[in-house]
C-alpha atoms as a PDB file:
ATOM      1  CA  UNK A   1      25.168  51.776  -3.750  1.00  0.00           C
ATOM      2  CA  UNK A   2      28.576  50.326  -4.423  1.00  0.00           C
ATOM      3  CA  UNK A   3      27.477  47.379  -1.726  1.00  0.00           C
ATOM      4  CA  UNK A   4      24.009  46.466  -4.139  1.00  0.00           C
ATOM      5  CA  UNK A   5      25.593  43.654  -6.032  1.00  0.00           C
ATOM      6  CA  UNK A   6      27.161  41.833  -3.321  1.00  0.00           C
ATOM      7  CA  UNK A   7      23.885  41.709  -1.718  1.00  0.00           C
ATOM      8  CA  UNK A   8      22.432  40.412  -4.926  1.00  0.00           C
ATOM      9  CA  UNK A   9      24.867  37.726  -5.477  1.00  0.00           C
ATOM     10  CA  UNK A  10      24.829  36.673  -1.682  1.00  0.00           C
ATOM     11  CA  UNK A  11      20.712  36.820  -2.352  1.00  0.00           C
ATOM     12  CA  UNK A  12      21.399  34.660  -5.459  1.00  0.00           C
ATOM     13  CA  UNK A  13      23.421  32.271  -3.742  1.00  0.00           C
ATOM     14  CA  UNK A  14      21.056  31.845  -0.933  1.00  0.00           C
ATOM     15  CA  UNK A  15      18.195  30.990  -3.268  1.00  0.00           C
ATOM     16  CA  UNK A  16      20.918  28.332  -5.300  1.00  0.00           C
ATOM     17  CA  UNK A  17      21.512  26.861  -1.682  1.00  0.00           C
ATOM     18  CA  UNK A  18      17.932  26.500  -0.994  1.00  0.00           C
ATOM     19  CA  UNK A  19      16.800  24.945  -4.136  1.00  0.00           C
ATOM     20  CA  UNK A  20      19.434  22.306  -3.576  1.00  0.00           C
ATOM     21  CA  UNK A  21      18.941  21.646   0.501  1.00  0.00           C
ATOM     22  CA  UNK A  22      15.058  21.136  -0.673  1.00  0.00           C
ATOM     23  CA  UNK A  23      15.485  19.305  -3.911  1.00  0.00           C
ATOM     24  CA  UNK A  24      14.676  15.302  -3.322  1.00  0.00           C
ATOM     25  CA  UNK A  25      17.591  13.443  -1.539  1.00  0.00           C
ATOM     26  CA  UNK A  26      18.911   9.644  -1.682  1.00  0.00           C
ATOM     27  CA  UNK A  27      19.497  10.023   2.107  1.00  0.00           C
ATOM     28  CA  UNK A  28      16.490  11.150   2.968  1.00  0.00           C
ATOM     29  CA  UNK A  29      14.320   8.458   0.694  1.00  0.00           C
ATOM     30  CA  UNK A  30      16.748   5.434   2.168  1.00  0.00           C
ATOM     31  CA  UNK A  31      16.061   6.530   6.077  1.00  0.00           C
ATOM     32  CA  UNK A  32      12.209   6.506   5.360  1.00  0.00           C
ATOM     33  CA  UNK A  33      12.341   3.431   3.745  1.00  0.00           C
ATOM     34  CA  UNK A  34      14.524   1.616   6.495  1.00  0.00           C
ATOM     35  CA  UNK A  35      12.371   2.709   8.797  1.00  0.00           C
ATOM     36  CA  UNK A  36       9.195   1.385   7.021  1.00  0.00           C
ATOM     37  CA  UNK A  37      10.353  -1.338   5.767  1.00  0.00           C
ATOM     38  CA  UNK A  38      13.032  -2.429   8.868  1.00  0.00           C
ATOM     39  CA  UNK A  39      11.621  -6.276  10.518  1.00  0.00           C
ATOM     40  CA  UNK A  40      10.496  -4.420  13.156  1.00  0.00           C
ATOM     41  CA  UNK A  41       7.655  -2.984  10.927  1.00  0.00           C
ATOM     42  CA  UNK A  42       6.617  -6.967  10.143  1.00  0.00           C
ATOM     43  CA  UNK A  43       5.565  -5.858   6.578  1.00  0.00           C
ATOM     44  CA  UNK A  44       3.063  -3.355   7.762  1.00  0.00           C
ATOM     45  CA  UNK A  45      -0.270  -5.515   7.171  1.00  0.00           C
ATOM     46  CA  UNK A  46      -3.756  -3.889   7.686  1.00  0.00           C
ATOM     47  CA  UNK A  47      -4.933  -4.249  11.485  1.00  0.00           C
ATOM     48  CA  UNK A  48      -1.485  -4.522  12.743  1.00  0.00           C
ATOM     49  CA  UNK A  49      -0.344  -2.633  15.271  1.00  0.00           C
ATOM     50  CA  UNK A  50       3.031  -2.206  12.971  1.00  0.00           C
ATOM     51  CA  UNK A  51       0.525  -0.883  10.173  1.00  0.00           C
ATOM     52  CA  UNK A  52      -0.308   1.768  12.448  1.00  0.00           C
ATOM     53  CA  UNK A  53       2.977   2.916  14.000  1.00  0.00           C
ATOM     54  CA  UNK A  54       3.645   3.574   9.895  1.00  0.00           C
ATOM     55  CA  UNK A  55       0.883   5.749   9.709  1.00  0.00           C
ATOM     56  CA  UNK A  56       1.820   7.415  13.052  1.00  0.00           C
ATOM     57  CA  UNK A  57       5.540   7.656  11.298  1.00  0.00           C
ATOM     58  CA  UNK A  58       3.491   9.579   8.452  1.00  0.00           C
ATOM     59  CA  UNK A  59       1.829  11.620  10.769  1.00  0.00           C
ATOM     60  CA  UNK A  60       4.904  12.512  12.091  1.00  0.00           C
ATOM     61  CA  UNK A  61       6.421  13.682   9.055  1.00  0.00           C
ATOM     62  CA  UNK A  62       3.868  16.086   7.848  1.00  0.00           C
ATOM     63  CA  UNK A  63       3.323  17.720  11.306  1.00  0.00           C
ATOM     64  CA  UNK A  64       7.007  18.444  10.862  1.00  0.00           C
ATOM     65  CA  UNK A  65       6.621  19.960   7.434  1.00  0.00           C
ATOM     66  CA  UNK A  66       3.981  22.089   9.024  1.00  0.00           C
ATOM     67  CA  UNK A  67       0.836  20.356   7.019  1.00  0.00           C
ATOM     68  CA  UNK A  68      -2.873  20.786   8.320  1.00  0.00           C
ATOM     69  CA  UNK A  69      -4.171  18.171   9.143  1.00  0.00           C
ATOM     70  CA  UNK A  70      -7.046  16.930   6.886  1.00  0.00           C
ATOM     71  CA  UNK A  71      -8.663  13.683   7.767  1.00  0.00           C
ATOM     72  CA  UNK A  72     -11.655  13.146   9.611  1.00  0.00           C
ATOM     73  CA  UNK A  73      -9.765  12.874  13.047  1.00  0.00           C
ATOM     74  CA  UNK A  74      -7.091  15.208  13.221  1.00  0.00           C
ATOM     75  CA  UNK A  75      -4.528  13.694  10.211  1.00  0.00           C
ATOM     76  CA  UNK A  76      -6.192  10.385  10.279  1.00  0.00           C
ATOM     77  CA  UNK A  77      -9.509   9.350   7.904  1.00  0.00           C
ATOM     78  CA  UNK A  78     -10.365   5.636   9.760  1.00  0.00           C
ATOM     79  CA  UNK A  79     -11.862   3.028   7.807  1.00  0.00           C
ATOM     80  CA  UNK A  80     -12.771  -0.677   8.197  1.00  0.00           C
ATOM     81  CA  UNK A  81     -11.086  -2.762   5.746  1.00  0.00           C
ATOM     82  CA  UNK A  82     -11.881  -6.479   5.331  1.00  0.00           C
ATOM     83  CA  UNK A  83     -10.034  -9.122   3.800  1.00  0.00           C
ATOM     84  CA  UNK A  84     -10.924 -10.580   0.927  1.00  0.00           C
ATOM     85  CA  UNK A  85      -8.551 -12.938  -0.776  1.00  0.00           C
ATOM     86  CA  UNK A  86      -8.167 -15.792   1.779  1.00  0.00           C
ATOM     87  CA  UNK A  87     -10.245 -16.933   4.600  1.00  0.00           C
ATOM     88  CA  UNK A  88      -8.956 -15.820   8.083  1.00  0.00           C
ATOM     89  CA  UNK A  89     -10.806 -15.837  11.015  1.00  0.00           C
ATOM     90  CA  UNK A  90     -10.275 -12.008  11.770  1.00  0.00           C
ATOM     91  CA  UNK A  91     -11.155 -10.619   8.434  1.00  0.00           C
ATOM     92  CA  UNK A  92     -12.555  -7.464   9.183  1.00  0.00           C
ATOM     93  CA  UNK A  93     -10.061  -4.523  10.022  1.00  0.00           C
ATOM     94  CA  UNK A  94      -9.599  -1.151  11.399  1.00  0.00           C
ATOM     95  CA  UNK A  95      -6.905   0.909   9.645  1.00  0.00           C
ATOM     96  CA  UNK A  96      -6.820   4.350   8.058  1.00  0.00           C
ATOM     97  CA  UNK A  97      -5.662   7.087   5.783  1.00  0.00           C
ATOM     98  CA  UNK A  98      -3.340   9.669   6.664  1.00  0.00           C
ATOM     99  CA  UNK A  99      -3.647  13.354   5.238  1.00  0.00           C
ATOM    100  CA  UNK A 100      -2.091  16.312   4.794  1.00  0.00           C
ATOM    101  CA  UNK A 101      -2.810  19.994   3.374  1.00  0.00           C
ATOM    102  CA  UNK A 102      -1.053  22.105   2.529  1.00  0.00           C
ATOM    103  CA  UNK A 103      -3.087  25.413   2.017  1.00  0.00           C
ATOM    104  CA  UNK A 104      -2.087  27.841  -0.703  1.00  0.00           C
ATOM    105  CA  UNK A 105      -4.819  29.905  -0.644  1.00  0.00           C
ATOM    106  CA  UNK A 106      -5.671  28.389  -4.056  1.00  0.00           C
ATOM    107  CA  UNK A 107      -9.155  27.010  -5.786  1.00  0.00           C
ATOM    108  CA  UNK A 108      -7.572  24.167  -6.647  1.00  0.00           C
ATOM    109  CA  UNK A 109      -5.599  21.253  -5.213  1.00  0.00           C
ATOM    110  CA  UNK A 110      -3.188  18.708  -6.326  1.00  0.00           C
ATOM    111  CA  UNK A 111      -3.545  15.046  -4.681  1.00  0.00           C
ATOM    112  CA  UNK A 112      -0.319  13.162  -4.473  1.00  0.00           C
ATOM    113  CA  UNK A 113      -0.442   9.423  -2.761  1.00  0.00           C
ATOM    114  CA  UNK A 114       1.114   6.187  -1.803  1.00  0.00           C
ATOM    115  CA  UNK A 115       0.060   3.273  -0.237  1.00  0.00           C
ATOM    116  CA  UNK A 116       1.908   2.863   3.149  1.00  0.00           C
ATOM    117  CA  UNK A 117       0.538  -0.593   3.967  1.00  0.00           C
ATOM    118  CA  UNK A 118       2.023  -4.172   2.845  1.00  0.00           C
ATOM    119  CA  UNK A 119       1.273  -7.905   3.310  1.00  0.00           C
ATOM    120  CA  UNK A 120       2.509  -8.070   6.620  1.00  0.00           C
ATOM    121  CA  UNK A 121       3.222 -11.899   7.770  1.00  0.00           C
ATOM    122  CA  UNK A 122       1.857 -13.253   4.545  1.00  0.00           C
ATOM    123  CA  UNK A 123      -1.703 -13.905   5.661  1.00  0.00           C
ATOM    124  CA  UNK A 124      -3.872 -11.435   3.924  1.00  0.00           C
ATOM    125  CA  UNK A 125      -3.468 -13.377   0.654  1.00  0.00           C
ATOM    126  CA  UNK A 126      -1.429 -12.142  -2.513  1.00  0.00           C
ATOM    127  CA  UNK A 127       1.618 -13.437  -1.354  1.00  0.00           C
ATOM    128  CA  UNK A 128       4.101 -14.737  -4.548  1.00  0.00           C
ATOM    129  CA  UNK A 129       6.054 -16.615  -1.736  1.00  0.00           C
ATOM    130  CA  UNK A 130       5.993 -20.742  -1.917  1.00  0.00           C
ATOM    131  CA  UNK A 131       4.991 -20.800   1.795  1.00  0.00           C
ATOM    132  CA  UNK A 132       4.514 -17.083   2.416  1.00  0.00           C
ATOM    133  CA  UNK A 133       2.710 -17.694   6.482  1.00  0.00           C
ATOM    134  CA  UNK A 134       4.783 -16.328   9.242  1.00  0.00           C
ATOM    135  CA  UNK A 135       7.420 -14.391   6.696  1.00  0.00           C
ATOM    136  CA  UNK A 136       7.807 -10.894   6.804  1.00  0.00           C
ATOM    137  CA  UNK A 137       7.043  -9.124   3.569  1.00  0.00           C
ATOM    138  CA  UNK A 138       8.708  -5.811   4.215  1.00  0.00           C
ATOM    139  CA  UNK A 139       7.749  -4.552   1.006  1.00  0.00           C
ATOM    140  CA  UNK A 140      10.675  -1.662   0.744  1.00  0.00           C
ATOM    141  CA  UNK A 141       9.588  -1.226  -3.418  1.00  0.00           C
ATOM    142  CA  UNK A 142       5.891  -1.858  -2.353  1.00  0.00           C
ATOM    143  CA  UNK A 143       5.248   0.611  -1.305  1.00  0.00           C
ATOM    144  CA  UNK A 144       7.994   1.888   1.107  1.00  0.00           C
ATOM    145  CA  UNK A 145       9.532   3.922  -1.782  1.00  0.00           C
ATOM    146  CA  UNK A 146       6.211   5.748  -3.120  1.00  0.00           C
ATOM    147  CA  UNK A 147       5.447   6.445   0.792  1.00  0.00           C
ATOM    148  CA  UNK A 148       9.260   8.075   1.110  1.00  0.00           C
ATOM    149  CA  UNK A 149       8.349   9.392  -2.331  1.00  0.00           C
ATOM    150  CA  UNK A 150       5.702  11.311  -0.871  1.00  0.00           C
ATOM    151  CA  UNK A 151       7.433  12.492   2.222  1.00  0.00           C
ATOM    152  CA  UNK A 152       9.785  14.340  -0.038  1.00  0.00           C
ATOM    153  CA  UNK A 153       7.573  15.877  -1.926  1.00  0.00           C
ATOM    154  CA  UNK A 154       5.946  16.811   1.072  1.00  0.00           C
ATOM    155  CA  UNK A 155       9.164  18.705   2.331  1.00  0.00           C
ATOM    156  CA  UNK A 156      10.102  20.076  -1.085  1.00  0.00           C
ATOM    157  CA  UNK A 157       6.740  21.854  -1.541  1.00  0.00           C
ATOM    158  CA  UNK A 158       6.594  22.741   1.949  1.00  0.00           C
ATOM    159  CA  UNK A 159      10.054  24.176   2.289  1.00  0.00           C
ATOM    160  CA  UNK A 160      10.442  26.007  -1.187  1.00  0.00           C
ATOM    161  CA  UNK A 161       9.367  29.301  -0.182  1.00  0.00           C
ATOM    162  CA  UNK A 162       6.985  29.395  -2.996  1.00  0.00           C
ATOM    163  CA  UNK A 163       2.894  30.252  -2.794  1.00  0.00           C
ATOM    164  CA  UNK A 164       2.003  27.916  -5.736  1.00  0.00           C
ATOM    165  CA  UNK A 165      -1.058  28.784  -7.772  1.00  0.00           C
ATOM    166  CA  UNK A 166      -2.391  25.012  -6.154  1.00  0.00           C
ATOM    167  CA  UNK A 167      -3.104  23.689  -2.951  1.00  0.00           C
ATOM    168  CA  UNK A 168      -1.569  20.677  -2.137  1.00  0.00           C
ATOM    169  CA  UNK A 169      -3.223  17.178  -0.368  1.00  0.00           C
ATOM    170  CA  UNK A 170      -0.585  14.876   0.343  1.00  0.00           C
ATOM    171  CA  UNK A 171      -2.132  11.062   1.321  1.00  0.00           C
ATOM    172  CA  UNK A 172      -1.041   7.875   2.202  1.00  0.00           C
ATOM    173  CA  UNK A 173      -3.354   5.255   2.093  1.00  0.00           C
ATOM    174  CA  UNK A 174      -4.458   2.145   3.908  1.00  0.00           C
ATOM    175  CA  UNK A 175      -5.364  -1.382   2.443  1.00  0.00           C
ATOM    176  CA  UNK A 176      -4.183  -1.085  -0.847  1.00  0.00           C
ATOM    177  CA  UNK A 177      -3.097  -4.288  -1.033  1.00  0.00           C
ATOM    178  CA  UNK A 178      -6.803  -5.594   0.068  1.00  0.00           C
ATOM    179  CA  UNK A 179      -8.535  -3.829  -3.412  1.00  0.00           C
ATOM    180  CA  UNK A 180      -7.251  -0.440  -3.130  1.00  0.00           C
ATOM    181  CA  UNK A 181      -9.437   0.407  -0.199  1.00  0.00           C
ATOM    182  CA  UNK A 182      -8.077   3.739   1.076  1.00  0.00           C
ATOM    183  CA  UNK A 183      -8.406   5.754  -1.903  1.00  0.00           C
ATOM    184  CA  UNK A 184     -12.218   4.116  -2.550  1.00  0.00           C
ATOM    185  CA  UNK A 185     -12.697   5.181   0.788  1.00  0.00           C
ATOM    186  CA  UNK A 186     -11.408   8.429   0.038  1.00  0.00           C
ATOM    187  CA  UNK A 187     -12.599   9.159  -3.163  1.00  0.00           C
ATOM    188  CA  UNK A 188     -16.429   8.326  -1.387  1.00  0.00           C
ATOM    189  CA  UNK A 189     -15.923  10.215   1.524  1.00  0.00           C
ATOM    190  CA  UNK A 190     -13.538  12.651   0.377  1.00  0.00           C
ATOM    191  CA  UNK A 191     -12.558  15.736   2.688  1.00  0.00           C
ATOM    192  CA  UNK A 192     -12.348  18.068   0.376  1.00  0.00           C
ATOM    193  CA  UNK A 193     -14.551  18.701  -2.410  1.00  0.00           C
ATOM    194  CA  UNK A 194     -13.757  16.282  -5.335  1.00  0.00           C
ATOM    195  CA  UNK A 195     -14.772  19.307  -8.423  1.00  0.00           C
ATOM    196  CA  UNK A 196     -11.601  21.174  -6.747  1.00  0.00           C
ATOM    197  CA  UNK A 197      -9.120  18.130  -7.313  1.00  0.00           C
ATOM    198  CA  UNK A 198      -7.097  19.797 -10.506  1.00  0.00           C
ATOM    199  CA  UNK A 199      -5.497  16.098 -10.799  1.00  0.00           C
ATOM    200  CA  UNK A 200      -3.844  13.225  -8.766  1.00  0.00           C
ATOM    201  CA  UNK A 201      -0.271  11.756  -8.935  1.00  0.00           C
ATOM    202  CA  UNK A 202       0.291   8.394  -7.396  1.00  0.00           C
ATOM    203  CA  UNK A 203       3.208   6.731  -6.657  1.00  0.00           C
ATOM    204  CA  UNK A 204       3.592   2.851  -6.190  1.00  0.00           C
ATOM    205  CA  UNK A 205       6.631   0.786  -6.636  1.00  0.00           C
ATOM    206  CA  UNK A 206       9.435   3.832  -7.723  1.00  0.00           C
ATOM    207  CA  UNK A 207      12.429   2.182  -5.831  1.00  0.00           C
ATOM    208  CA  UNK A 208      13.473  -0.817  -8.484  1.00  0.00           C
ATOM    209  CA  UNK A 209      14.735   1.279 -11.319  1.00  0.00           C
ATOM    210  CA  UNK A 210      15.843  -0.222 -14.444  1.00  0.00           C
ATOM    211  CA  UNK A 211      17.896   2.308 -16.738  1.00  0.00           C
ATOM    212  CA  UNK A 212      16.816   0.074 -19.831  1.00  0.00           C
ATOM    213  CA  UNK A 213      13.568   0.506 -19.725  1.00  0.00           C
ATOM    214  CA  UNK A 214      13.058   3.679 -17.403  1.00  0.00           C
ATOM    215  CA  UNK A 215      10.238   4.528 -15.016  1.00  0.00           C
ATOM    216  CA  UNK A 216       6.766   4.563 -16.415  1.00  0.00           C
ATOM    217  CA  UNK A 217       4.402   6.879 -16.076  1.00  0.00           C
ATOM    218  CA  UNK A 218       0.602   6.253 -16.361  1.00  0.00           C
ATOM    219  CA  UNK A 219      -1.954   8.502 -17.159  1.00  0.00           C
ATOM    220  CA  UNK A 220      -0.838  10.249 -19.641  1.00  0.00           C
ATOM    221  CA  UNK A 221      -4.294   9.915 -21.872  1.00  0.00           C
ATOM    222  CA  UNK A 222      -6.395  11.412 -18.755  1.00  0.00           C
ATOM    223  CA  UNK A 223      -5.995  15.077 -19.924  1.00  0.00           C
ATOM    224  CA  UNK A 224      -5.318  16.784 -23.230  1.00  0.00           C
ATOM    225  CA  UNK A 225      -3.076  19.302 -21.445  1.00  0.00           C
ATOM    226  CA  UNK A 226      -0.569  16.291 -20.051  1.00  0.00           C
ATOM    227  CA  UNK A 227       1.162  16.364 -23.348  1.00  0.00           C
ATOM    228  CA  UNK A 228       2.259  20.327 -23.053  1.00  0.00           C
ATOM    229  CA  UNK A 229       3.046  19.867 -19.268  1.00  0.00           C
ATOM    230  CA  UNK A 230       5.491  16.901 -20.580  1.00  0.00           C
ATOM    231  CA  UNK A 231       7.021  18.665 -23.725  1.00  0.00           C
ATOM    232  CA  UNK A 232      10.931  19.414 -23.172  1.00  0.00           C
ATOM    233  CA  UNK A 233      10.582  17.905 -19.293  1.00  0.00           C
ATOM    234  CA  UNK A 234      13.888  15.967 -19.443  1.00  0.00           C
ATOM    235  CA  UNK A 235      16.058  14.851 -16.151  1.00  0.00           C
ATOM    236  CA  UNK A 236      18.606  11.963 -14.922  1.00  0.00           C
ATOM    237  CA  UNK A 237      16.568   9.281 -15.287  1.00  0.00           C
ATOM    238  CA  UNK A 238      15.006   8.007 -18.699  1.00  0.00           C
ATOM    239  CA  UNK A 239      10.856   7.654 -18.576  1.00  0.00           C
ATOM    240  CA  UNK A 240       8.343   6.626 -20.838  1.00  0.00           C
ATOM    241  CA  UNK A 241       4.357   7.456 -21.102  1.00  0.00           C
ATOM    242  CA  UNK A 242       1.315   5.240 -20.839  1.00  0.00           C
ATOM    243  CA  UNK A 243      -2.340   6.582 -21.664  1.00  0.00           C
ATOM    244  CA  UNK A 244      -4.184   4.404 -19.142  1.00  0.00           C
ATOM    245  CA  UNK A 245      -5.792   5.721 -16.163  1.00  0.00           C
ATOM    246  CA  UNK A 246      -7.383   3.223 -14.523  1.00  0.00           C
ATOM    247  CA  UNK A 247      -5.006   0.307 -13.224  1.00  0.00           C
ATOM    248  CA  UNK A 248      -4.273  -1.903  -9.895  1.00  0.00           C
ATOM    249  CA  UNK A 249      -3.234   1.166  -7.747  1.00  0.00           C
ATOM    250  CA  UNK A 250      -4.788   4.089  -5.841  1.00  0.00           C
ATOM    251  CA  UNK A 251      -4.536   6.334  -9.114  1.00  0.00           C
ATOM    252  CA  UNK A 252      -7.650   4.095 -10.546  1.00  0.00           C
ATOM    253  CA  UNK A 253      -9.980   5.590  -7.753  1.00  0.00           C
ATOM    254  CA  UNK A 254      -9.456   8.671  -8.755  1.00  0.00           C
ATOM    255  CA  UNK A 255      -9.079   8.019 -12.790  1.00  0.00           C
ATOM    256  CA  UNK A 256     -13.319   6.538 -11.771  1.00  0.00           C
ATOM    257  CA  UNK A 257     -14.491  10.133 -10.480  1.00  0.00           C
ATOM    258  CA  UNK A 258     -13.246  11.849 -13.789  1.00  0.00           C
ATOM    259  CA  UNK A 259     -10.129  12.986 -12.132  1.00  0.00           C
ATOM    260  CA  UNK A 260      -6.879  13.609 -14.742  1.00  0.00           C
ATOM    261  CA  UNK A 261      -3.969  11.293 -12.952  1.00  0.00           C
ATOM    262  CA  UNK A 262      -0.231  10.304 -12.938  1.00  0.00           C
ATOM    263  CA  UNK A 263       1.209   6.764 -12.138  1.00  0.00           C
ATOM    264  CA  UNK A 264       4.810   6.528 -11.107  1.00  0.00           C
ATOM    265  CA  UNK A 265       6.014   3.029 -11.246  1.00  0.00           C
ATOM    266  CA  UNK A 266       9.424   1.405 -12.285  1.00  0.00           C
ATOM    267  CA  UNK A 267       7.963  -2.346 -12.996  1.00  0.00           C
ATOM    268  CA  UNK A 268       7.559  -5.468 -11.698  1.00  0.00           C
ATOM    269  CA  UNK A 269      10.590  -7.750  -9.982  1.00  0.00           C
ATOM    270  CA  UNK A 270      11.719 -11.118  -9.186  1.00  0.00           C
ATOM    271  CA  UNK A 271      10.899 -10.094  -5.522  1.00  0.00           C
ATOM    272  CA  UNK A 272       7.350  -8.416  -6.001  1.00  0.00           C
ATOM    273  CA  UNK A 273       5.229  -9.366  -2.822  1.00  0.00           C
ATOM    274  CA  UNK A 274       8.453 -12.081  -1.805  1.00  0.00           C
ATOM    275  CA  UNK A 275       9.423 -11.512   2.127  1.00  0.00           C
ATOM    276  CA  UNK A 276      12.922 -10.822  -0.425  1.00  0.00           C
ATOM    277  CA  UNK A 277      11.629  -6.961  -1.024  1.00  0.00           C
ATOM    278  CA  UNK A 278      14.337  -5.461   1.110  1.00  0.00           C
ATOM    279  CA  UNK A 279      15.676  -1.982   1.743  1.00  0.00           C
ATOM    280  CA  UNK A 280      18.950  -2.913   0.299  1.00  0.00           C
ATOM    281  CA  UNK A 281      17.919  -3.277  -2.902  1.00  0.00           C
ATOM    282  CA  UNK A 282      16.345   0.006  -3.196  1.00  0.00           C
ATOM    283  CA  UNK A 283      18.075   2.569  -5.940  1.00  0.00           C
ATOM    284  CA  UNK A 284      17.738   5.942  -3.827  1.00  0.00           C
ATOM    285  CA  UNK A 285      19.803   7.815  -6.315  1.00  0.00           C
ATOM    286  CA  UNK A 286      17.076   6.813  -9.161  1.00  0.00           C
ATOM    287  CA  UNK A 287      14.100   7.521  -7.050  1.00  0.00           C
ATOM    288  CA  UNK A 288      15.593  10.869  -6.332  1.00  0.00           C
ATOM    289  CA  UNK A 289      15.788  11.442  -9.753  1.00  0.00           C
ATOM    290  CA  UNK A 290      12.645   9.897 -10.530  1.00  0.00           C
ATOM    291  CA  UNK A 291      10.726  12.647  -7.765  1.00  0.00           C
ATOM    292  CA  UNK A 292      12.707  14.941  -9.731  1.00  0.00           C
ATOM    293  CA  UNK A 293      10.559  14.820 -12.693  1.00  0.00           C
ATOM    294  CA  UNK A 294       7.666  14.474 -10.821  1.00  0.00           C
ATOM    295  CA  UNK A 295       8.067  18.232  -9.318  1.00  0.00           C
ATOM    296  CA  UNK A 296       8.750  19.542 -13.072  1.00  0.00           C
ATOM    297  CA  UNK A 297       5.718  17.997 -14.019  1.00  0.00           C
ATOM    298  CA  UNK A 298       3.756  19.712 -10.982  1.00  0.00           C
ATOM    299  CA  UNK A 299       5.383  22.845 -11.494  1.00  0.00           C
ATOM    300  CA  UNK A 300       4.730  22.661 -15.712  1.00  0.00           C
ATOM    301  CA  UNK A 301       0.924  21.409 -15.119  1.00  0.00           C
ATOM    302  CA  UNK A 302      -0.014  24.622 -12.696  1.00  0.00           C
ATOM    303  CA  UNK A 303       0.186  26.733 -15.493  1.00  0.00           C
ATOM    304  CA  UNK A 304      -2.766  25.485 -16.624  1.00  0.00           C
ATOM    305  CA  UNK A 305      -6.205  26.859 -14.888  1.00  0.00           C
ATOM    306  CA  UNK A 306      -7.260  23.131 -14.245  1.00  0.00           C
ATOM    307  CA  UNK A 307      -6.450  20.524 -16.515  1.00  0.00           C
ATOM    308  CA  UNK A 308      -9.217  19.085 -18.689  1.00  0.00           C
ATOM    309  CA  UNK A 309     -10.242  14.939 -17.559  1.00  0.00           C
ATOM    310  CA  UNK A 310      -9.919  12.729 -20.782  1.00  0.00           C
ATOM    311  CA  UNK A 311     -11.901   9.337 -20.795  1.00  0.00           C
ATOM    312  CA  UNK A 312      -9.535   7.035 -22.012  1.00  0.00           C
ATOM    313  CA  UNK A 313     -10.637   4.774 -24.962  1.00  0.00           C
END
């Protein structure tokens, strides 16, 4: 009996050393990100064979955070994406989504996304470069850092050795950049039954983070429980509320099937689709704390049966 608290506060201190080893980490967001976003990777543009060594890199990283795979073919949900913007003589691509579940026995499930493709050698159109042909646009903010963003959350809601009320469906999606055509692909030919989608948190451009204005976060009009899951959620970084749901990301698909949503997204640069979007300029720390809030807002929102979908006016 005398032995009972020691095994308590070892217990205690096991769980404290848990939370922390799964909790979002710099190091981890900056190796996905180099990796993604390295020359090698030529800016990831749809139809590239680059574009789909990221999604195999994807792939990759949910097998090893045990996810089920939940595309069409295996973890992968092809699609044929065409381009749009310019005139190129090979406009019609194959490409795909990548998808992972992670099954909590639960009615419900939580969709969180990123787009993991870019502009590639500047010939898909969309480019701000002066003559953007033949330059690699690694895009490290866009959208290397939501796709690391969504690793991590991946392995922290994988790892936590917690049966959450919610399933989880973790996605990164192709052609983005060519009209958001991954999550319209999805969202029409979805592979799991959209009335079971509580809500869906997106994550574009979280890597450039300004302390003076903080990270946005969109969506916040989609549901009239967001502002309870938000009260008293505080953390390192400052953040700020929009009520928009629709918008020029992968949340917007969703936000059109009458689906409550979240849009992560620290603002627009001087080196926004510029071959000049480079690892090196990422803030891990930030984005870290940025994922941070993200899992308290998760974690606050599955209290609620199902949040509510708001049309936003």
């Amino acid at each position: 009996m005398k032995n009972y608290p020691i095994v308590f506060l070892l217990l205690f201190i096991a769980h404290i050393s848990l939370s922390q080893s799964i909790e979002p980490s710099p190091e981890n967001i900056s190796r996905h990100i180099r990796k993604l976003a390295s020359d090698k990777m030529k800016g990831r543009g749809t139809g590239s064979r680059e574009n789909d060594k990221a999604s195999e890199y994807v792939k990759k990283q949910f097998k090893k955070y045990g996810l089920q795979p939940k595309g069409t073919h295996g973890f992968y949900q092809p699609f044929t994406a065409k381009v749009r913007r310019v005139t190129v003589s090979d406009s019609i691509w194959q490409t795909r989504n990548v998808i992972g579940f992670l099954d909590n026995g639960a009615a419900y499930t939580i969709i969180i996304g990123a787009h993991f493709d870019h502009l590639g050698l500047g010939r898909q159109g969309s480019s701000k470069a002066e003559k953007p042909k033949g330059q690699i646009h690694n895009g490290a903010d866009d959208n290397a850092s939501g796709v690391a963003g969504l690793l991590e959350l991946a392995r922290y809601f994988s790892k936590n050795d917690v049966k959450e009320s919610c399933n989880f469906l973790f996605i990164a999606f192709g052609a983005e950049e060519l009209g958001l055509l991954g999550s319209r692909h999805f969202v029409n030919n979805p592979t799991i039954p959209l009335d079971k989608v509580n809500f869906m948190s997106n994550m574009d451009m979280i890597g450039r983070y300004d302390p003076n204005r903080g990270v946005g976060i969109g969506g916040f009009g989609t549901s009239e429980e967001w502002p309870a899951v938000f009260k008293d959620v505080t953390g390192k970084i400052k953040f700020f509320t929009d009520r928009a749901g629709s918008g020029g990301s992968d949340h917007g698909s969703f936000y059109a099937k009458q689906i409550p949503v979240l849009f992560f997204h620290t603002g627009g640069h001087d080196d926004y689709h510029k071959p000049t979007d480079d690892p090196e300029k990422i803030d891990t720390e930030a984005e870290a704390g940025i994922l941070a809030v993200q899992i308290r807002l998760i974690e606050n929102a599955m209290k609620f049966p199902k949040l509510t979908f708001t049309e936003v006016k």
